[in-house]
PDB file of N, CA and C in Angstrom:
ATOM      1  N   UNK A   1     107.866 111.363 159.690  1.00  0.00           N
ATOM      2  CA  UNK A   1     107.527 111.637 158.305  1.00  0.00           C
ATOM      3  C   UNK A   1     108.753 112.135 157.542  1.00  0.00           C
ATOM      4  N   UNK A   2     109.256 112.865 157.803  1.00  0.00           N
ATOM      5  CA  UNK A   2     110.218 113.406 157.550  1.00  0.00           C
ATOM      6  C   UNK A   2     111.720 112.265 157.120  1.00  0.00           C
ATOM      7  N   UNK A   3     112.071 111.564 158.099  1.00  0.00           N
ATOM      8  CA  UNK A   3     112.605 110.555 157.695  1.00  0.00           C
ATOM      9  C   UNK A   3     112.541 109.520 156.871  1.00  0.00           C
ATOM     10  N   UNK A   4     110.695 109.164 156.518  1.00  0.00           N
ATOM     11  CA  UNK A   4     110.707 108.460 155.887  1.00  0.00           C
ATOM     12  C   UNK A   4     110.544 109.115 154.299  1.00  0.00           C
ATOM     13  N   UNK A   5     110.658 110.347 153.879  1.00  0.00           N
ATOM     14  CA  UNK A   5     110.909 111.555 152.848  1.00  0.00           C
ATOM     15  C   UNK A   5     112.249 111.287 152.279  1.00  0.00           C
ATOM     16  N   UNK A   6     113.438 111.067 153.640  1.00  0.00           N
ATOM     17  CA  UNK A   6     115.032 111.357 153.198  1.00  0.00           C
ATOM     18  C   UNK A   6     115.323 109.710 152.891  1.00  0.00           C
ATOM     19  N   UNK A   7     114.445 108.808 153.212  1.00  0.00           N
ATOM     20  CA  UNK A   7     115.031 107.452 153.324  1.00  0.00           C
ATOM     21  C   UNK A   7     114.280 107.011 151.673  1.00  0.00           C
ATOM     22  N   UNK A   8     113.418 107.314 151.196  1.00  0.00           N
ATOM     23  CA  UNK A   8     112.983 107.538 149.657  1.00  0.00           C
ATOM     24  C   UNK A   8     113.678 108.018 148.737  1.00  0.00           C
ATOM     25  N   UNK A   9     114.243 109.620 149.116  1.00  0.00           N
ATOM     26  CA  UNK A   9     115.351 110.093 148.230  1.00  0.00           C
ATOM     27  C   UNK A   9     116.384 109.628 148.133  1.00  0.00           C
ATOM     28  N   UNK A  10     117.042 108.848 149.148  1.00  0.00           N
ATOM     29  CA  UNK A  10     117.878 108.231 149.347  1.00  0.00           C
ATOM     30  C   UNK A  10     118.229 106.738 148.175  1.00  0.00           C
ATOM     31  N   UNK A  11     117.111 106.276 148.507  1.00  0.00           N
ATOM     32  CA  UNK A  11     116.771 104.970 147.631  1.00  0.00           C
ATOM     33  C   UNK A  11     116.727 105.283 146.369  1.00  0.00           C
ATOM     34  N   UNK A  12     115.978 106.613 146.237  1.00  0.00           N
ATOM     35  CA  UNK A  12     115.799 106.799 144.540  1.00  0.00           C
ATOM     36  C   UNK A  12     117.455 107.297 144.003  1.00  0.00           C
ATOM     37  N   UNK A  13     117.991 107.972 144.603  1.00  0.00           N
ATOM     38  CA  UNK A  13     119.285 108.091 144.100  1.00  0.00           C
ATOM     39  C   UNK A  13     119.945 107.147 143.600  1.00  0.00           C
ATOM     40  N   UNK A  14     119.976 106.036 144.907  1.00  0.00           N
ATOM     41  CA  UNK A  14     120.916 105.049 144.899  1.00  0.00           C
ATOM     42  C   UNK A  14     120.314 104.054 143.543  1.00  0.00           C
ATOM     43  N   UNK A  15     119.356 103.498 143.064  1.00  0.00           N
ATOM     44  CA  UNK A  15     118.415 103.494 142.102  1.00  0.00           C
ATOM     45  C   UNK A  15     118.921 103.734 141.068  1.00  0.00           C
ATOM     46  N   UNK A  16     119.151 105.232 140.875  1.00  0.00           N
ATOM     47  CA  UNK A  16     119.639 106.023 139.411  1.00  0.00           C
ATOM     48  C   UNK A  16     120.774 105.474 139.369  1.00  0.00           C
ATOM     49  N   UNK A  17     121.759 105.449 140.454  1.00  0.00           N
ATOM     50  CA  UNK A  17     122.890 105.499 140.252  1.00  0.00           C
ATOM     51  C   UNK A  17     123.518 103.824 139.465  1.00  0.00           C
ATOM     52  N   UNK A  18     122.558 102.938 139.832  1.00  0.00           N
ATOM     53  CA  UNK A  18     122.962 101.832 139.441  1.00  0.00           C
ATOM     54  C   UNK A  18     122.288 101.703 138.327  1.00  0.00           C
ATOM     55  N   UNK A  19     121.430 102.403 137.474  1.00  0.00           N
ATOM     56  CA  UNK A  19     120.870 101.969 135.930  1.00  0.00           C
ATOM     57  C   UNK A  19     122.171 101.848 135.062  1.00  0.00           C
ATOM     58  N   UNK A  20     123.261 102.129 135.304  1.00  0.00           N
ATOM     59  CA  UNK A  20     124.237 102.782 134.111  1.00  0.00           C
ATOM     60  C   UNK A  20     124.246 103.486 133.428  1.00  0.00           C
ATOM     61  N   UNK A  21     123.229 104.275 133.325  1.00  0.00           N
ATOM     62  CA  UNK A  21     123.351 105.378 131.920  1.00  0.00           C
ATOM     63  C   UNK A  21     124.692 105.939 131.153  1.00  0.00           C
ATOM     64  N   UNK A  22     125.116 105.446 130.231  1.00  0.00           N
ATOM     65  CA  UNK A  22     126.023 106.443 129.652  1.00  0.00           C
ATOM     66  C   UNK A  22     126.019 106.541 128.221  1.00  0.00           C
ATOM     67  N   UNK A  23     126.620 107.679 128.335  1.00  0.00           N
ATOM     68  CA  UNK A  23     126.845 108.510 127.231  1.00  0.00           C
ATOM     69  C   UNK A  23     128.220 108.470 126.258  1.00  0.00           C
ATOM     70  N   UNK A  24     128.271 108.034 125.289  1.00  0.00           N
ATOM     71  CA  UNK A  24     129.319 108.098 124.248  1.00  0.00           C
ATOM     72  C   UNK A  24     129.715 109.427 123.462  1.00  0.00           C
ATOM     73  N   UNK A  25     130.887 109.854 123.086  1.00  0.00           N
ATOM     74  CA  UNK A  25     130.974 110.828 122.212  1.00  0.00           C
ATOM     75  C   UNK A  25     130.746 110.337 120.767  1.00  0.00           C
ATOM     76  N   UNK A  26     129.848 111.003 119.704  1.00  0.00           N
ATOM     77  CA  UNK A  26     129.657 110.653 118.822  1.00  0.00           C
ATOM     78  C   UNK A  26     130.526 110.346 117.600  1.00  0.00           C
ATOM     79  N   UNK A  27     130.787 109.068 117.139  1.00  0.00           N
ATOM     80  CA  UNK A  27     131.833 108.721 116.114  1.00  0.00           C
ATOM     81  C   UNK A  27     131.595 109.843 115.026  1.00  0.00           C
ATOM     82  N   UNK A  28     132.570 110.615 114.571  1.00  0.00           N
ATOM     83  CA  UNK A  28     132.091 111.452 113.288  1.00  0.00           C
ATOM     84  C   UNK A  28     133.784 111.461 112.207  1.00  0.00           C
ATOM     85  N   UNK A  29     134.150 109.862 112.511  1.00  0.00           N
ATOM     86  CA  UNK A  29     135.058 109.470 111.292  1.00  0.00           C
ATOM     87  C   UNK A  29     134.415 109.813 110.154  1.00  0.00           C
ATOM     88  N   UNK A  30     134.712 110.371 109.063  1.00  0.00           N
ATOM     89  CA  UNK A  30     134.354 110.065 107.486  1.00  0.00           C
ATOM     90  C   UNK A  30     133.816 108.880 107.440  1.00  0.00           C
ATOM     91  N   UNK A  31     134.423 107.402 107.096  1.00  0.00           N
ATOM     92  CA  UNK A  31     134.205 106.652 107.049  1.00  0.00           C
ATOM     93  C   UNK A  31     133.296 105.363 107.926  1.00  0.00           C
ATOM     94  N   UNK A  32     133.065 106.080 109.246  1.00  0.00           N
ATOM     95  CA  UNK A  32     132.729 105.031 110.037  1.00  0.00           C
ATOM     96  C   UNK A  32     131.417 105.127 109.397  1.00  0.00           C
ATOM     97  N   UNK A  33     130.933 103.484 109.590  1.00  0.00           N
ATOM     98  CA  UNK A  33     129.610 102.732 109.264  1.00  0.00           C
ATOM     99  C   UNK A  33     128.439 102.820 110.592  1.00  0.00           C
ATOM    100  N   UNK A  34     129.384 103.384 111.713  1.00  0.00           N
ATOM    101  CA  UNK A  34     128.421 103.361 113.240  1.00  0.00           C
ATOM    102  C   UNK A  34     127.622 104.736 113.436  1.00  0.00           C
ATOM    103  N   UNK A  35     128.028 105.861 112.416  1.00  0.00           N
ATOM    104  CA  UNK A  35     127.442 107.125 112.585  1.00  0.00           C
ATOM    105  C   UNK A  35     126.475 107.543 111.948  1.00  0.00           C
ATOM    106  N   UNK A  36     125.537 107.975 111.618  1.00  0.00           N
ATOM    107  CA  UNK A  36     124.753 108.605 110.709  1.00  0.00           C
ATOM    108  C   UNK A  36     124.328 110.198 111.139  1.00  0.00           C
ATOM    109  N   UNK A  37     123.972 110.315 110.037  1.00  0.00           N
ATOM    110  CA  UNK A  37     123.648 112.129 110.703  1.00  0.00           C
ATOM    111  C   UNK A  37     122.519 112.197 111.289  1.00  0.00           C
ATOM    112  N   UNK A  38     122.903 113.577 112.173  1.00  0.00           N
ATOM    113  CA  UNK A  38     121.577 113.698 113.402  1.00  0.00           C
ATOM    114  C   UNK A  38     120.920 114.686 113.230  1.00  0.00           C
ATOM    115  N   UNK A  39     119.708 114.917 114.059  1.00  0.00           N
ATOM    116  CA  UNK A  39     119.310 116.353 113.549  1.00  0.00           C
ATOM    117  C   UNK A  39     117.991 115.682 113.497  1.00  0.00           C
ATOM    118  N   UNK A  40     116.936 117.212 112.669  1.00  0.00           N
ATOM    119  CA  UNK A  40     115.500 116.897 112.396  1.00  0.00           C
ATOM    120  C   UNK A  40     115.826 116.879 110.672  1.00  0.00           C
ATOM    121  N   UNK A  41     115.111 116.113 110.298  1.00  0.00           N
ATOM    122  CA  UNK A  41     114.776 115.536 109.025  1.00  0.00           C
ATOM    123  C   UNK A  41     116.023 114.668 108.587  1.00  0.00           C
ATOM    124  N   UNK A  42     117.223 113.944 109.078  1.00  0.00           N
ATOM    125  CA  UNK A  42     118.271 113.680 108.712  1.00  0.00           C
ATOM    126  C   UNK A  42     117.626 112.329 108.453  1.00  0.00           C
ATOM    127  N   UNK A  43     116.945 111.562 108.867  1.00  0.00           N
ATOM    128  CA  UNK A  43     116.097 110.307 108.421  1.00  0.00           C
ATOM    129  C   UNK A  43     115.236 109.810 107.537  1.00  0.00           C
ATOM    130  N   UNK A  44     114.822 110.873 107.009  1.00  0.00           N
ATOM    131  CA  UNK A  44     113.652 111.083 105.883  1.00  0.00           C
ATOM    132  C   UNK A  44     114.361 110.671 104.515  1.00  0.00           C
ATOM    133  N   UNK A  45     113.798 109.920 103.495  1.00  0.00           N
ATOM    134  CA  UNK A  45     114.209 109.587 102.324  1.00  0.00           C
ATOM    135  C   UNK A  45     114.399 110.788 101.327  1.00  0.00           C
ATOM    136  N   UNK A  46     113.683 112.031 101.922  1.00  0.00           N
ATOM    137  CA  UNK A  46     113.348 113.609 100.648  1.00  0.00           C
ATOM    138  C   UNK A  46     113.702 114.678 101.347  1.00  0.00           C
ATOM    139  N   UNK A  47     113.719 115.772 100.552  1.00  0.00           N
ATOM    140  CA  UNK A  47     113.834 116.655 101.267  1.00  0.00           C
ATOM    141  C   UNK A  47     112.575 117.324 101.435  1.00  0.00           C
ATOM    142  N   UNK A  48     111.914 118.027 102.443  1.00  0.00           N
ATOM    143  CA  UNK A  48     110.689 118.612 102.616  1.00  0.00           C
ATOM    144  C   UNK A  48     111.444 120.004 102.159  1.00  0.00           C
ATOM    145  N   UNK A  49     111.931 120.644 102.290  1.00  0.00           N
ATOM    146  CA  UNK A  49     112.630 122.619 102.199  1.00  0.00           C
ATOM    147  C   UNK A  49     112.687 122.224 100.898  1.00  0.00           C
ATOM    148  N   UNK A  50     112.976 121.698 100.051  1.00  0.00           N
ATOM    149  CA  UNK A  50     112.623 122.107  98.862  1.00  0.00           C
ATOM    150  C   UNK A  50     111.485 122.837  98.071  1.00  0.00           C
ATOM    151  N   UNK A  51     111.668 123.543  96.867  1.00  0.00           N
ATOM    152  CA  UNK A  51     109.902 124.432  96.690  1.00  0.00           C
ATOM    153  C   UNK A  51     109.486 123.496  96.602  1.00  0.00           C
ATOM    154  N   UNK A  52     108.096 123.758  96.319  1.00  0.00           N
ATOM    155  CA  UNK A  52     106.913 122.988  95.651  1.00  0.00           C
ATOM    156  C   UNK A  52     107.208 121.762  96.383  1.00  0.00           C
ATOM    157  N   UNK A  53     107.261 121.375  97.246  1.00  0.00           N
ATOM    158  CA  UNK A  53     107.727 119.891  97.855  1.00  0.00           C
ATOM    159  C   UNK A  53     105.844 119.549  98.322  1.00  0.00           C
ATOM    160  N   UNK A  54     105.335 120.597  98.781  1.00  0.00           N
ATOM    161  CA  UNK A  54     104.044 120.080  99.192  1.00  0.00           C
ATOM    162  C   UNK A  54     103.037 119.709  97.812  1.00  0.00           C
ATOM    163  N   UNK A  55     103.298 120.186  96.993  1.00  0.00           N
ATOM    164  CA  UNK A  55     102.329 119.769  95.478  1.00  0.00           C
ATOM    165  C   UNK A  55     103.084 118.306  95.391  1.00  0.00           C
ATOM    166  N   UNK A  56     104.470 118.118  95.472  1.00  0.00           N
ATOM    167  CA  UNK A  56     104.575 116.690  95.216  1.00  0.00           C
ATOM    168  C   UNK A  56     104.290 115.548  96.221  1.00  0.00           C
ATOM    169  N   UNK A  57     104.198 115.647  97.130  1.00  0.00           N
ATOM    170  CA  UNK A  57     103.730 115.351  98.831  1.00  0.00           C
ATOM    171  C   UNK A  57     102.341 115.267  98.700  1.00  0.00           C
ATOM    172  N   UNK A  58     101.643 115.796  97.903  1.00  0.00           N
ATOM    173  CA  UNK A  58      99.886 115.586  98.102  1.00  0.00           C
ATOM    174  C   UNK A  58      99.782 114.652  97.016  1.00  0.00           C
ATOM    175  N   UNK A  59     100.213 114.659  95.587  1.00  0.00           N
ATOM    176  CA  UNK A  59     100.039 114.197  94.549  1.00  0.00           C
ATOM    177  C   UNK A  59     100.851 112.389  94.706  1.00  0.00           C
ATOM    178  N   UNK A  60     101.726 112.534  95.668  1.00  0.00           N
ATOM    179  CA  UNK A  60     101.953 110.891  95.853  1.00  0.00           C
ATOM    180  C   UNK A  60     101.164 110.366  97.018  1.00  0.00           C
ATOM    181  N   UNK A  61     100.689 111.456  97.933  1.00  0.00           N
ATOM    182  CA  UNK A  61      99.359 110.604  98.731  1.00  0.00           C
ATOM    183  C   UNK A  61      98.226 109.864  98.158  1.00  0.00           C
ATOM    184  N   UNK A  62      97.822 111.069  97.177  1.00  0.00           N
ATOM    185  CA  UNK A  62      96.416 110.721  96.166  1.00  0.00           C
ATOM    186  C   UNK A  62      96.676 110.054  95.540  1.00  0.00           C
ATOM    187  N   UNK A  63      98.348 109.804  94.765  1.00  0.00           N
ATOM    188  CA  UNK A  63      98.068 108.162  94.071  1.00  0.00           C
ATOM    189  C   UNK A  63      97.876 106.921  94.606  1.00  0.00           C
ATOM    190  N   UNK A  64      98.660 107.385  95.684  1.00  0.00           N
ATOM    191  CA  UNK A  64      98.428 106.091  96.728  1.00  0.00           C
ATOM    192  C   UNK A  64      97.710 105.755  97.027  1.00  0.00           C
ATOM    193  N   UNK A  65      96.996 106.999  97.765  1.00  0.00           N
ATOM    194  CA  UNK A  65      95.215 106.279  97.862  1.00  0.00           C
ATOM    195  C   UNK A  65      93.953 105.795  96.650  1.00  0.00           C
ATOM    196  N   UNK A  66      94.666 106.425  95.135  1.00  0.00           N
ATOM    197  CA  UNK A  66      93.760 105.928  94.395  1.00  0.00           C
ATOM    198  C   UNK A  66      94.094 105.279  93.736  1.00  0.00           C
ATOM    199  N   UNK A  67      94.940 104.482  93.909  1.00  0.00           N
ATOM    200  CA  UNK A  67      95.171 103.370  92.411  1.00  0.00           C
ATOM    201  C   UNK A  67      94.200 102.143  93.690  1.00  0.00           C
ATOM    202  N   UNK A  68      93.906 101.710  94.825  1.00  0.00           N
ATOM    203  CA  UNK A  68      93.315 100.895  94.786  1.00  0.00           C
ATOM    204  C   UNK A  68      91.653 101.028  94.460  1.00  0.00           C
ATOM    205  N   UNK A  69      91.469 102.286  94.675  1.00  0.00           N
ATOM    206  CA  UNK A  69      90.184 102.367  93.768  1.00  0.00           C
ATOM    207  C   UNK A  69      89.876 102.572  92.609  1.00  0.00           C
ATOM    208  N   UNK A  70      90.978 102.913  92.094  1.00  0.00           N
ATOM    209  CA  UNK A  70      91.094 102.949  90.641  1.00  0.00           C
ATOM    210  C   UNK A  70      91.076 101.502  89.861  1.00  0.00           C
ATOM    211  N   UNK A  71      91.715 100.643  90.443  1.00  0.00           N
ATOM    212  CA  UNK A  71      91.655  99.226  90.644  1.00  0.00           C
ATOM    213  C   UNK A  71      90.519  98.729  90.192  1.00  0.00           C
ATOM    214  N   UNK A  72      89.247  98.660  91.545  1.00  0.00           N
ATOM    215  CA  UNK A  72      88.534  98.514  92.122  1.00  0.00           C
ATOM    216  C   UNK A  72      87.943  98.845  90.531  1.00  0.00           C
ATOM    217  N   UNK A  73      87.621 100.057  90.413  1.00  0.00           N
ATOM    218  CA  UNK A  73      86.759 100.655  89.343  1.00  0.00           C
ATOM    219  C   UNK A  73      86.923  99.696  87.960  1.00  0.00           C
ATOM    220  N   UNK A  74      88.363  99.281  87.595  1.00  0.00           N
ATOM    221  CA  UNK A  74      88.342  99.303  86.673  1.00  0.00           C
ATOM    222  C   UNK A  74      88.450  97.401  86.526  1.00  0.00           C
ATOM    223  N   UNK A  75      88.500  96.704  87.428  1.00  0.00           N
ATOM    224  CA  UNK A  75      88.074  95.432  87.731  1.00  0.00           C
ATOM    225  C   UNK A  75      86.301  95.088  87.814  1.00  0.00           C
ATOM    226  N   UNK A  76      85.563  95.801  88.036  1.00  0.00           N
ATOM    227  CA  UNK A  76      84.214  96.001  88.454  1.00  0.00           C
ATOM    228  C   UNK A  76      84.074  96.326  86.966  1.00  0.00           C
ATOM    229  N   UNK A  77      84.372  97.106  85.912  1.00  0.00           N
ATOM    230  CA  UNK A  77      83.285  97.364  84.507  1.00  0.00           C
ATOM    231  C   UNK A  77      84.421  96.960  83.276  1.00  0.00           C
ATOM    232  N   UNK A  78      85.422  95.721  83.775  1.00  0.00           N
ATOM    233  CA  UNK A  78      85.922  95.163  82.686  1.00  0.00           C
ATOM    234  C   UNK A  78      85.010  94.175  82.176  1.00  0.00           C
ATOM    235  N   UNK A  79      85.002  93.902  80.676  1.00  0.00           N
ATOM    236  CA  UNK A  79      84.080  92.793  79.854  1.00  0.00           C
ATOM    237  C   UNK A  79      84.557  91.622  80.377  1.00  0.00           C
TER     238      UNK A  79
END
């Protein structure tokens, strides 16, 4: 049993060792086109830490969700 324990770990090593994993240091030229910034929220089109960011964050959900019923409404009791 025992052997067949070290002959598993064995395999799984050897395994890892051939995926390649590697790791680059991150380009942080000014100019390079290959970098972007990292982090949490560095992807997002807005800023959330701004004040009042959640009154504007609810108020573009609710339009979103209601202009197709608003739509709806106002297609349904046109003459």
């Amino acid at each position: 049993m025992n052997a067949q324990t070290l002959l598993r770990a064995r395999m799984a090593t050897q395994q890892l060792s051939r995926r390649g994993f590697s790791t680059t240091r991150p380009r942080l030229d000014l100019f390079s086109p290959y970098h972007y910034p990292e982090g949490p929220r560095s992807n997002l089109p807005f800023n959330p830490k701004t004040r009042f960011f959640y009154v504007r964050y609810w108020l573009f959900m609710a339009t979103g969700f209601g202009v197709p019923f608003g739509m709806a409404v106002w297609h349904t009791y046109k003459a």
